[in-house]
Protein backbone atom coordinates (compact mmCIF):
# COMPACT_ATOMS: atom_id res chain seq x y z
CA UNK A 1 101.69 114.12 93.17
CA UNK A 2 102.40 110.17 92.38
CA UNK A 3 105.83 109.06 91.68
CA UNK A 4 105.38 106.88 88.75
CA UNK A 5 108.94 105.86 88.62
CA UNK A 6 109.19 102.27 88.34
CA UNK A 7 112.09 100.11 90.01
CA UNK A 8 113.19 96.11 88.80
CA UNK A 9 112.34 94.89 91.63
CA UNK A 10 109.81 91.89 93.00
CA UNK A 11 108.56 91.56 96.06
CA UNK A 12 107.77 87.52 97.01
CA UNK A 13 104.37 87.08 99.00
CA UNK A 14 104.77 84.92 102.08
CA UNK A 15 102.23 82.29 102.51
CA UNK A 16 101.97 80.11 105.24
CA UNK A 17 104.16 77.63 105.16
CA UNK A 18 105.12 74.41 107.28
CA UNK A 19 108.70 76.02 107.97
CA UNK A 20 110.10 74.32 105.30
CA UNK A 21 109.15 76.82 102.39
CA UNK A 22 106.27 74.20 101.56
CA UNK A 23 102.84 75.52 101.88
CA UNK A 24 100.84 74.34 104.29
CA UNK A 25 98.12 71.81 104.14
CA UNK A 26 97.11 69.05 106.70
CA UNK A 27 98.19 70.44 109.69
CA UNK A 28 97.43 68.11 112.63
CA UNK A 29 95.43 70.57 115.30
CA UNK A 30 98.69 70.77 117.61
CA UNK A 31 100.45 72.41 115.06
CA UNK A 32 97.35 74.62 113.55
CA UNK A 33 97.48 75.81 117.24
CA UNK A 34 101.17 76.69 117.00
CA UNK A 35 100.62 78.23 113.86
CA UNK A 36 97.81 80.54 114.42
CA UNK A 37 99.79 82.05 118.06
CA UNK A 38 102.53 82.45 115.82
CA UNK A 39 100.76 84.32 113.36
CA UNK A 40 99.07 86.47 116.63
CA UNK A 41 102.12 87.50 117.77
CA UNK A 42 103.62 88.52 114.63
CA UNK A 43 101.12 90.78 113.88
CA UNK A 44 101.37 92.23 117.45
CA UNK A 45 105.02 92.90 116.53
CA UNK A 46 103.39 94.59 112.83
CA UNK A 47 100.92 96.55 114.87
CA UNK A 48 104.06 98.18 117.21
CA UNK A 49 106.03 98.72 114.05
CA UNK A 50 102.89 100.52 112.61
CA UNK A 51 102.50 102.98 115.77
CA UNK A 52 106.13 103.78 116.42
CA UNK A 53 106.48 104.07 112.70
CA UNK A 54 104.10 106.74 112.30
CA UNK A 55 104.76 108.40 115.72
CA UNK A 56 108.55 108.63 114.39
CA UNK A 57 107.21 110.19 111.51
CA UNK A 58 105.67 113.30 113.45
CA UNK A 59 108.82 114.17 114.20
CA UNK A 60 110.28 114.16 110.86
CA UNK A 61 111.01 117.46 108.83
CA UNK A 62 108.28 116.72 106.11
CA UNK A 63 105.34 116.76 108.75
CA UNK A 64 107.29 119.70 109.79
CA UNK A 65 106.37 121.63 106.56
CA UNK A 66 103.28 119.88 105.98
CA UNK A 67 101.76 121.31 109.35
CA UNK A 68 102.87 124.69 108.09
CA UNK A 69 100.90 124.78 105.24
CA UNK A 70 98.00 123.31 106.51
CA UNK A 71 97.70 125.76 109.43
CA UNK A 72 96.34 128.14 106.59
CA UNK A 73 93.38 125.69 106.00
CA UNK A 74 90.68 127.54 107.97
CA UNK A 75 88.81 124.66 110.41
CA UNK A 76 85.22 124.69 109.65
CA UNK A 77 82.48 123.74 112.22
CA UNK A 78 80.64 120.12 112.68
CA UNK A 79 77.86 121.77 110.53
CA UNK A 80 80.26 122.76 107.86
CA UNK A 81 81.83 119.56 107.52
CA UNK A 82 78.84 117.90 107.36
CA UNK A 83 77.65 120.28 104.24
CA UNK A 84 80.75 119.17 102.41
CA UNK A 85 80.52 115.92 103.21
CA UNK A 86 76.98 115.47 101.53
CA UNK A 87 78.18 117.76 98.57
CA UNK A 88 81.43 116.50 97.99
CA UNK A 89 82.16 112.87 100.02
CA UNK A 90 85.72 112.71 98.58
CA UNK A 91 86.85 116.69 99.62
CA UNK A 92 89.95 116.40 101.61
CA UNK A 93 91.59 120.15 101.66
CA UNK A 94 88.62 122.74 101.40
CA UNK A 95 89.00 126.71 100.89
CA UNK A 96 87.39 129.47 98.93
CA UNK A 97 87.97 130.65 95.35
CA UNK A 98 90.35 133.77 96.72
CA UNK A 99 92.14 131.82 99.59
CA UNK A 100 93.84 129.15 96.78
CA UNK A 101 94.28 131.73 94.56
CA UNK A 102 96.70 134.08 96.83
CA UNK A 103 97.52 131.93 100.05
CA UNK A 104 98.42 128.92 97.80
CA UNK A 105 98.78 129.98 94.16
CA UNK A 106 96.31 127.63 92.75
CA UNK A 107 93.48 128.26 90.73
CA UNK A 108 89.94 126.62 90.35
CA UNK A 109 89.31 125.02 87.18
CA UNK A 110 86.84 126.70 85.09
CA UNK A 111 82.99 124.83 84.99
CA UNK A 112 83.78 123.27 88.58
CA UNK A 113 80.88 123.47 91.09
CA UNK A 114 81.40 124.96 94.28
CA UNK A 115 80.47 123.22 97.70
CA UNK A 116 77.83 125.47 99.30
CA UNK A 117 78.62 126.01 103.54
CA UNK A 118 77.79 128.38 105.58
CA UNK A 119 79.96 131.44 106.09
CA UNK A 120 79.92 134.09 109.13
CA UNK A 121 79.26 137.80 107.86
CA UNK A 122 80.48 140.75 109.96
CA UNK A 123 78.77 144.28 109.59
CA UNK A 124 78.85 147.16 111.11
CA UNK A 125 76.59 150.29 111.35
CA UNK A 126 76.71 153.70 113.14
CA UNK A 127 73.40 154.39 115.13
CA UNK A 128 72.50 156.85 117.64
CA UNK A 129 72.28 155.44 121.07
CA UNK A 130 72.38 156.60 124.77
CA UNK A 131 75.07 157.66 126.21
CA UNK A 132 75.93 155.70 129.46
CA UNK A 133 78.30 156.51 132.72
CA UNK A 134 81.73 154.20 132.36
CA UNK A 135 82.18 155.07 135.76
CA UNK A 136 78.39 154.21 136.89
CA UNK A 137 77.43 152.44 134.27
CA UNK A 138 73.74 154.86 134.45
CA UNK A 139 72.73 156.45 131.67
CA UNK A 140 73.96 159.85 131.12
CA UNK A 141 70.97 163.09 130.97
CA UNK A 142 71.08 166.56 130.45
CA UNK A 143 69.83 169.89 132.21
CA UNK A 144 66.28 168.78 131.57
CA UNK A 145 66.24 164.91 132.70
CA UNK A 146 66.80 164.26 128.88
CA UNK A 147 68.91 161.07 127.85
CA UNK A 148 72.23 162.38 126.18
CA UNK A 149 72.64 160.58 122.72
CA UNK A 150 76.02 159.78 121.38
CA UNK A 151 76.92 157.99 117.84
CA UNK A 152 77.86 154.53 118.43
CA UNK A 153 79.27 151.68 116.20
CA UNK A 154 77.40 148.76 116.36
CA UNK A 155 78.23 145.77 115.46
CA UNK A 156 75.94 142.73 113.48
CA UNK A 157 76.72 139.32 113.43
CA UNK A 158 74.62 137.45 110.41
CA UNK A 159 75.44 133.97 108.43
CA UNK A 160 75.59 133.59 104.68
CA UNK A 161 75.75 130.88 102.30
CA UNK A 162 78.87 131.01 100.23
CA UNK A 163 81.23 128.24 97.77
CA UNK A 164 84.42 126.66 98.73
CA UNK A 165 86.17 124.23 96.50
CA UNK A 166 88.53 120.82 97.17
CA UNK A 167 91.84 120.51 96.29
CA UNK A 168 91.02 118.22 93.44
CA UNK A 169 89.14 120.80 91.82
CA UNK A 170 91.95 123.46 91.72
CA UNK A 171 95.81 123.11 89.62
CA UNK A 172 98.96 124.75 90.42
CA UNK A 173 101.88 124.82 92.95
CA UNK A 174 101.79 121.21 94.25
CA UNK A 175 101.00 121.34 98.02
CA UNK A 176 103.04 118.84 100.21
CA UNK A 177 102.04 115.46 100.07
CA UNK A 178 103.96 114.24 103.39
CA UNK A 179 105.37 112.12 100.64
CA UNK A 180 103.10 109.71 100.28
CA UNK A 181 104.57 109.23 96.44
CA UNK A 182 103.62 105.60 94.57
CA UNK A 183 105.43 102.73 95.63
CA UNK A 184 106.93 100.44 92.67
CA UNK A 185 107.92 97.12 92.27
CA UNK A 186 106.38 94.22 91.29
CA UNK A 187 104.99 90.84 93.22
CA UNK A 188 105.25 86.98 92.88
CA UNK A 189 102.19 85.14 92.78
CA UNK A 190 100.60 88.78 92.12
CA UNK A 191 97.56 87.32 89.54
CA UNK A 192 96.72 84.54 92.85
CA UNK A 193 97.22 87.21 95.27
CA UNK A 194 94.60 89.59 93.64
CA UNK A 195 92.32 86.69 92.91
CA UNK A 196 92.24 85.87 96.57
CA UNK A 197 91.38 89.93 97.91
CA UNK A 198 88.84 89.57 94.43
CA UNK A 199 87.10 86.78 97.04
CA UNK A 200 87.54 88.65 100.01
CA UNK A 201 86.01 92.01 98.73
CA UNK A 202 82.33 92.02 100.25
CA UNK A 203 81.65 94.74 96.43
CA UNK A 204 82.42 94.04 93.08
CA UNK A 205 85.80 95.33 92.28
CA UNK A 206 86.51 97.28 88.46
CA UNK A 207 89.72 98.95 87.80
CA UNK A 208 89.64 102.14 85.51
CA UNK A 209 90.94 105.90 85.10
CA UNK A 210 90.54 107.86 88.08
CA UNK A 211 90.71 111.83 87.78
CA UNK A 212 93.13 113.18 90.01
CA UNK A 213 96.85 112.48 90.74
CA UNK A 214 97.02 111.89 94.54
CA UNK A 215 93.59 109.45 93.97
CA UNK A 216 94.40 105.47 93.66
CA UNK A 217 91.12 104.07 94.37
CA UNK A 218 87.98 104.56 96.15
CA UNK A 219 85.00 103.14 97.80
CA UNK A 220 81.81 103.78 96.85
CA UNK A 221 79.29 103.21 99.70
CA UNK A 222 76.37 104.43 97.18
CA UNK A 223 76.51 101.95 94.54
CA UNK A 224 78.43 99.17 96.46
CA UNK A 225 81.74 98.99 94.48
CA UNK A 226 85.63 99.85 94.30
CA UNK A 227 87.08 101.35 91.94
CA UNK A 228 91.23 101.06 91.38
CA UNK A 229 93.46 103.35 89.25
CA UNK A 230 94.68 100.81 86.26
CA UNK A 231 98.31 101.34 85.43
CA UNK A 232 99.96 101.42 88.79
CA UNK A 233 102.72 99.16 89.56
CA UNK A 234 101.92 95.72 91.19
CA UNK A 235 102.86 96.50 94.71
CA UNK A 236 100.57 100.03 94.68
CA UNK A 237 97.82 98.63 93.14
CA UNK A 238 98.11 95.24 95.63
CA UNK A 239 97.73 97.78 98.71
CA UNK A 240 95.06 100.01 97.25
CA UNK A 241 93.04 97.66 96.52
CA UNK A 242 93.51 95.65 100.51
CA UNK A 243 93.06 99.60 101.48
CA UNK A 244 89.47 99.63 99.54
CA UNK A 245 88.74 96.34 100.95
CA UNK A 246 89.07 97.31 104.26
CA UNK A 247 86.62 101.01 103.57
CA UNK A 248 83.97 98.00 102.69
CA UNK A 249 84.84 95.67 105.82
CA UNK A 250 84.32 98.28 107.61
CA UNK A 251 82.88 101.71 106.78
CA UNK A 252 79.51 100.58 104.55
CA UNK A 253 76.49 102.57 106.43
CA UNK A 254 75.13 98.79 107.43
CA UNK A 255 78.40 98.03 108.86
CA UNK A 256 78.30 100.97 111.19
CA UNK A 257 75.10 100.50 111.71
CA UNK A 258 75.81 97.18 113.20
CA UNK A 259 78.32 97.86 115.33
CA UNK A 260 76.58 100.87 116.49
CA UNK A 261 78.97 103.78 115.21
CA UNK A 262 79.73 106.77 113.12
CA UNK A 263 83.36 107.27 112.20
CA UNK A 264 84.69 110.75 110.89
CA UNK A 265 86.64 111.05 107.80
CA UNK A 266 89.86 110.67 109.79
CA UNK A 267 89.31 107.82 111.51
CA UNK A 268 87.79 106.15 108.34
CA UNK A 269 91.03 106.68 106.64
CA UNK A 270 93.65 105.71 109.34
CA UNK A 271 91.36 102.28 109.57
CA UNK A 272 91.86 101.62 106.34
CA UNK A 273 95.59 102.08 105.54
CA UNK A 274 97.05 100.99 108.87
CA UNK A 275 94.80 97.63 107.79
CA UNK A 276 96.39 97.61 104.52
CA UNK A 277 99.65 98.19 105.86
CA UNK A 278 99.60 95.19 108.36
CA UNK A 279 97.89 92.68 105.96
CA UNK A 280 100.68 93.95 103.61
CA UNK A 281 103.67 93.58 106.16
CA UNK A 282 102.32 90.14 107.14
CA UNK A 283 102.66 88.36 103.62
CA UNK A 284 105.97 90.35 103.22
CA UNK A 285 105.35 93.89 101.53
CA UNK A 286 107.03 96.74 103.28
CA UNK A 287 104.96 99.93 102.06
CA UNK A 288 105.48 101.93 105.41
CA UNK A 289 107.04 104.81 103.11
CA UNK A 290 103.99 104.82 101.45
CA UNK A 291 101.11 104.26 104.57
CA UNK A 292 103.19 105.68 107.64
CA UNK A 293 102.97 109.64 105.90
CA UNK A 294 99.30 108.93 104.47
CA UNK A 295 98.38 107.74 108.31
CA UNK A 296 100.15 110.42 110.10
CA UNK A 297 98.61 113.09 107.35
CA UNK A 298 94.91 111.65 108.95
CA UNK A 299 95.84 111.71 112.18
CA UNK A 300 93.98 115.11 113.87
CA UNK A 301 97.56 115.15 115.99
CA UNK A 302 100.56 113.58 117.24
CA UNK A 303 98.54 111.70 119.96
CA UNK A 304 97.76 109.35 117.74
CA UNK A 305 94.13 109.17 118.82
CA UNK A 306 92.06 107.71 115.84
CA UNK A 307 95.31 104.81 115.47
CA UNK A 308 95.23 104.17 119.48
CA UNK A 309 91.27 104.11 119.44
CA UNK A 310 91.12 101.96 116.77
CA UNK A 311 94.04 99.74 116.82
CA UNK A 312 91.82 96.58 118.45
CA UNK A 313 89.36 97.06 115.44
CA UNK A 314 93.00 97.18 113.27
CA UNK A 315 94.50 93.90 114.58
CA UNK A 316 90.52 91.97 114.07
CA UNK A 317 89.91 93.04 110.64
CA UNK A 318 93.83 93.04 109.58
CA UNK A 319 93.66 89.59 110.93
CA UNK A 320 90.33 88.02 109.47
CA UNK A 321 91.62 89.54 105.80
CA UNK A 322 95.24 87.48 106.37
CA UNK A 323 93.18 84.08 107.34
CA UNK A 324 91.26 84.57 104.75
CA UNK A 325 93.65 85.57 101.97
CA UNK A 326 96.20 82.66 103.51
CA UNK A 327 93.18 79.68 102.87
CA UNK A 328 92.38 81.17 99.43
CA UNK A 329 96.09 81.04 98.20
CA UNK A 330 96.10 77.38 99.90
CA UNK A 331 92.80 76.41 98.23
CA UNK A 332 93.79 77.45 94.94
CA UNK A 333 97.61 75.44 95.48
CA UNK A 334 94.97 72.49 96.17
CA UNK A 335 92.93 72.42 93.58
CA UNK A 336 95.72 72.56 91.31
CA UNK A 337 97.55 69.56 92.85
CA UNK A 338 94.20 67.53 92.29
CA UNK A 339 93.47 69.11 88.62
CA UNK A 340 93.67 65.74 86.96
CA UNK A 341 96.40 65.61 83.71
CA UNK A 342 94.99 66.22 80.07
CA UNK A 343 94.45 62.96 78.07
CA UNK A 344 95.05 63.18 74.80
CA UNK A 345 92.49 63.16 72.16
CA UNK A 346 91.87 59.65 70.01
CA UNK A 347 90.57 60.25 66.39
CA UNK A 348 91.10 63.98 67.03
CA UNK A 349 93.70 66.76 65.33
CA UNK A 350 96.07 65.07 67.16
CA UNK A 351 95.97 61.58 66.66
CA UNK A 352 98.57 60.34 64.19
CA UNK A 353 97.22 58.57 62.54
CA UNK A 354 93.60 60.60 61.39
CA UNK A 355 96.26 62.75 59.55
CA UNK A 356 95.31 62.60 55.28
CA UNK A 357 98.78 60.71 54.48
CA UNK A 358 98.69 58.73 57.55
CA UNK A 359 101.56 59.98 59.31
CA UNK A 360 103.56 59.04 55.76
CA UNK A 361 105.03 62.79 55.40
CA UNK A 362 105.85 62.84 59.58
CA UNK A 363 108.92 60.72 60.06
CA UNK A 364 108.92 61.75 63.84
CA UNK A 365 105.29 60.36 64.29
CA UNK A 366 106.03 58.47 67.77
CA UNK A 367 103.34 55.70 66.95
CA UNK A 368 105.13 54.05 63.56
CA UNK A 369 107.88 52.05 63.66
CA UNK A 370 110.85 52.63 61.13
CA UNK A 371 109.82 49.95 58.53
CA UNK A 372 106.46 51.17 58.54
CA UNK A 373 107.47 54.14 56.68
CA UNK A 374 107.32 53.89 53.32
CA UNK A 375 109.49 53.52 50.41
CA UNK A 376 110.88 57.00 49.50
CA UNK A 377 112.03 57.68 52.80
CA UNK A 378 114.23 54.59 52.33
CA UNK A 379 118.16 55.34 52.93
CA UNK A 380 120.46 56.11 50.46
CA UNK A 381 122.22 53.23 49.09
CA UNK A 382 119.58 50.44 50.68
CA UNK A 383 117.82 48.31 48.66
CA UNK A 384 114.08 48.51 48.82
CA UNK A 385 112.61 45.57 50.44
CA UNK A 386 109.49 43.04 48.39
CA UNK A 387 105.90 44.30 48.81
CA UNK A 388 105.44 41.33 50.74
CA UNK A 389 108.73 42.06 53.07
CA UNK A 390 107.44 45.52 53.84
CA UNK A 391 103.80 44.88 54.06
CA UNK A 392 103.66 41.52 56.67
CA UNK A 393 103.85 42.69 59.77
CA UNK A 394 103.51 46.73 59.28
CA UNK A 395 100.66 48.83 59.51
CA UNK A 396 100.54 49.87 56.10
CA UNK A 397 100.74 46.07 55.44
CA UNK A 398 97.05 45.89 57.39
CA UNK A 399 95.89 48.66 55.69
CA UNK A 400 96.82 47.39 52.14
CA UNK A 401 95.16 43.67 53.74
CA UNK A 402 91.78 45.83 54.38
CA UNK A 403 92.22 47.35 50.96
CA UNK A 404 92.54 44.03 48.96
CA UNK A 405 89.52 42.42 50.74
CA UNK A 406 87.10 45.41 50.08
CA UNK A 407 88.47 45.25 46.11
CA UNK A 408 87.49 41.51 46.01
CA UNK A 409 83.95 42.78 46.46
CA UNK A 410 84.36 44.62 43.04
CA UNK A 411 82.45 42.87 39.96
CA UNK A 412 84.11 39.76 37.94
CA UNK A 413 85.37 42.23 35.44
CA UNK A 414 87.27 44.41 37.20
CA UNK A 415 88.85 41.97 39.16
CA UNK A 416 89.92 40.48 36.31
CA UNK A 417 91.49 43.43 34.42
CA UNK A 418 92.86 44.89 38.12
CA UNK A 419 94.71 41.28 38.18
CA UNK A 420 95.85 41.25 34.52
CA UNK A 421 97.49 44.27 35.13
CA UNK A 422 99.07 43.55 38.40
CA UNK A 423 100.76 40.53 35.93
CA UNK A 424 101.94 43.16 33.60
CA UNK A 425 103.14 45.41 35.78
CA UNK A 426 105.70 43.50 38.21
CA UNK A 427 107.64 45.15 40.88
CA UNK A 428 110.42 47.15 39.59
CA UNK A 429 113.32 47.49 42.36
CA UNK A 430 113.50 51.39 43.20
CA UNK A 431 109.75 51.78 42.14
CA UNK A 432 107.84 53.49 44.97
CA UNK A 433 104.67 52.14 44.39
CA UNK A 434 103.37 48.45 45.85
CA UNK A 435 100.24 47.45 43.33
């Protein structure tokens, strides 16, 4: 079951960084060098940490009682497993409709379709057959040289094809989940951190509901995509998704075609979280209670052997997705440095001065000077200065310049009665009006 508790905390992603907390950029090729054998042997020290981690964890009480239920599983043959693989890619813990029913008190859910394998049958029969010497092992006659006949059981040994259904199909008692519960918290930089794995990803990536509570994502080799539960915390949802990533780095059918190899179930999913795990640790996100139980819970035993077989392929692919993350972050930090600055918009919304009263209502309008406001913003008590005073040298002063020129175009009339009035009506002081 996922713990879905959720915890205040953030987790800050370490980038790479000149040792002074600035990220890097223009490195000179001496200190690239010394950079990338710094970042080799820290993830040396990431890839011990992973192995005793999970070797510690063998030992622990929960494995303890995990192994106890799971020795009731039954272990079905290479042919079996490769049934429910085809059937059912996903099916993790496999057993028939009366085995989860009274060995772990769950039920199937009605309408779900059973995975088809193929099942021993036992039978036995009584038949009358001859009756052979223990002693001589020669076949026993009677008075007349007749062989005796004795009833026998004999025993048949026949295959049948019968239904077995996953874990995910059933409900009830919660089996132990090695306590591989959601981790919580959330993640600076987590909307550039997620872009970057985005460009990493060889698939499309969509996030969506995903039935199933111990399901956070998936890979879907068929259609060439990952899919990640929406609604998990940052830090879960950060290491699913590298997790994911690392099923398509590695575990596409072309992939293994190309290097030449087919990797169980087991070995797929040790891959792929001990990869998420050590890309995780390197930019500073601890989920070892989260990938140490799923790992160990993969593991076929204690020995370790799918981590120690694979721990090379670990360290190259854990590796290429930290280089390539690291130059993503540092490519977006760049092309925000050279993301040139806004300029604002002449004759737009913006400009002052295209507003209707001409910035006249807007006494905080940065591009007029105080006398070019006009008159009934005037302070208390002040007198109010001439036309002439307020218009030489002021904006509005231009603008009532522009205006008189355009009226002298008007006819011989009108300029006549606009300047008889103008006589008649002089300048009153207080008046807000300049004719």
């Amino acid at each position: 079951m996922a713990d879905n508790r959720e915890e205040n905390t953030q987790v800050s992603v370490e980038t790479a960084t000149d040792g002074k907390g600035a990220a890097r950029h223009n490195f000179t090729p001496e200190e690239k060098k010394a950079y990338a054998e710094k970042k080799q042997a820290e993830l040396e020290q990431v890839s011990k940490q992973l192995e005793e981690g999970v070797k510690q964890f063998f030992n622990s009480d929960s494995y303890k009682e995990y192994l106890a239920v799971m020795g009731k599983f039954r272990h079905y043959s290479f042919n079996n497993t490769m049934l429910i693989a085809m059937q059912f890619p996903e099916a993790r813990l496999v057993a028939g409709y009366n085995d989860w029913k009274n060995k772990f008190h769950r039920y199937v859910r009605k309408g779900e379709k059973g995975i088809r394998v193929i099942a021993p049958v036992t039978t036995t029969k009584e038949v009358m057959a001859d009756k052979m010497d223990p002693s001589t092992g020669k076949l026993v006659r009677d008075a007349e040289g007749n062989p005796v006949k004795e009833k026998k059981t004999v025993t048949f040994h026949n295959f049948k094809m019968t239904s077995v259904f996953d874990v995910s199909q059933t409900e009830g008692e919660p089996l132990p989940a090695l306590g591989t519960h959601q981790i919580s918290g959330t993640v600076e930089d987590y909307d550039r951190f997620m872009k970057a794995i985005r460009e990493l990803s060889p698939v499309p990536i969509t996030f969506g509901s995903i039935p199933g509570d111990d399901v956070n994502g998936y890979f879907d080799p068929e259609n060439h995509k990952i899919v990640v539960k929406e609604d998990m915390s940052e830090m879960q949802t950060m290491k699913t998704l590298i997790h994911e990533v690392a099923h398509a780095l590695l575990h596409s059918r072309e992939q293994m075609a190309k290097d030449g190899v087919q990797k169980d179930r087991e070995t797929k999913e040790v891959e792929a979280e001990s990869v998420a795990y050590t890309v995780c640790r390197m930019f500073g996100l601890d989920t070892s209670a989260y990938s140490f139980p799923y790992i160990a819970s993969w593991s076929s035993g204690k020995d370790m052997k799918e981590l120690k077989a694979s721990m090379d392929t670990i360290r190259r692919t854990a590796g290429t997705m930290i280089e390539s993350i690291d130059a993503a972050l540092e490519g977006h930090e760049r092309a925000q440095r050279q993301q040139p600055e806004p300029e604002p918009e002449l004759f737009g919304e913006d400009d002052p001065f295209m507003k209707p009263d001409l910035g006249i209502s807007d006494r905080s309008n940065p591009f007029l000077k105080p006398e070019d406001y006009p008159l009934p913003f005037a302070d208390a008590g002040e007198d109010v200065p001439s036309c002439g005073d307020q218009e030489k040298g002021s904006v509005l002063g231009e603008l009532h310049s522009a205006m008189a020129e355009v009226s002298d175009g008007q006819t011989q009339s009108q300029h006549e009665q606009s300047h008889s009035r103008k006589k008649q009506t002089p300048h009153r002081k207080g008046d807000a009006q300049c004719l």
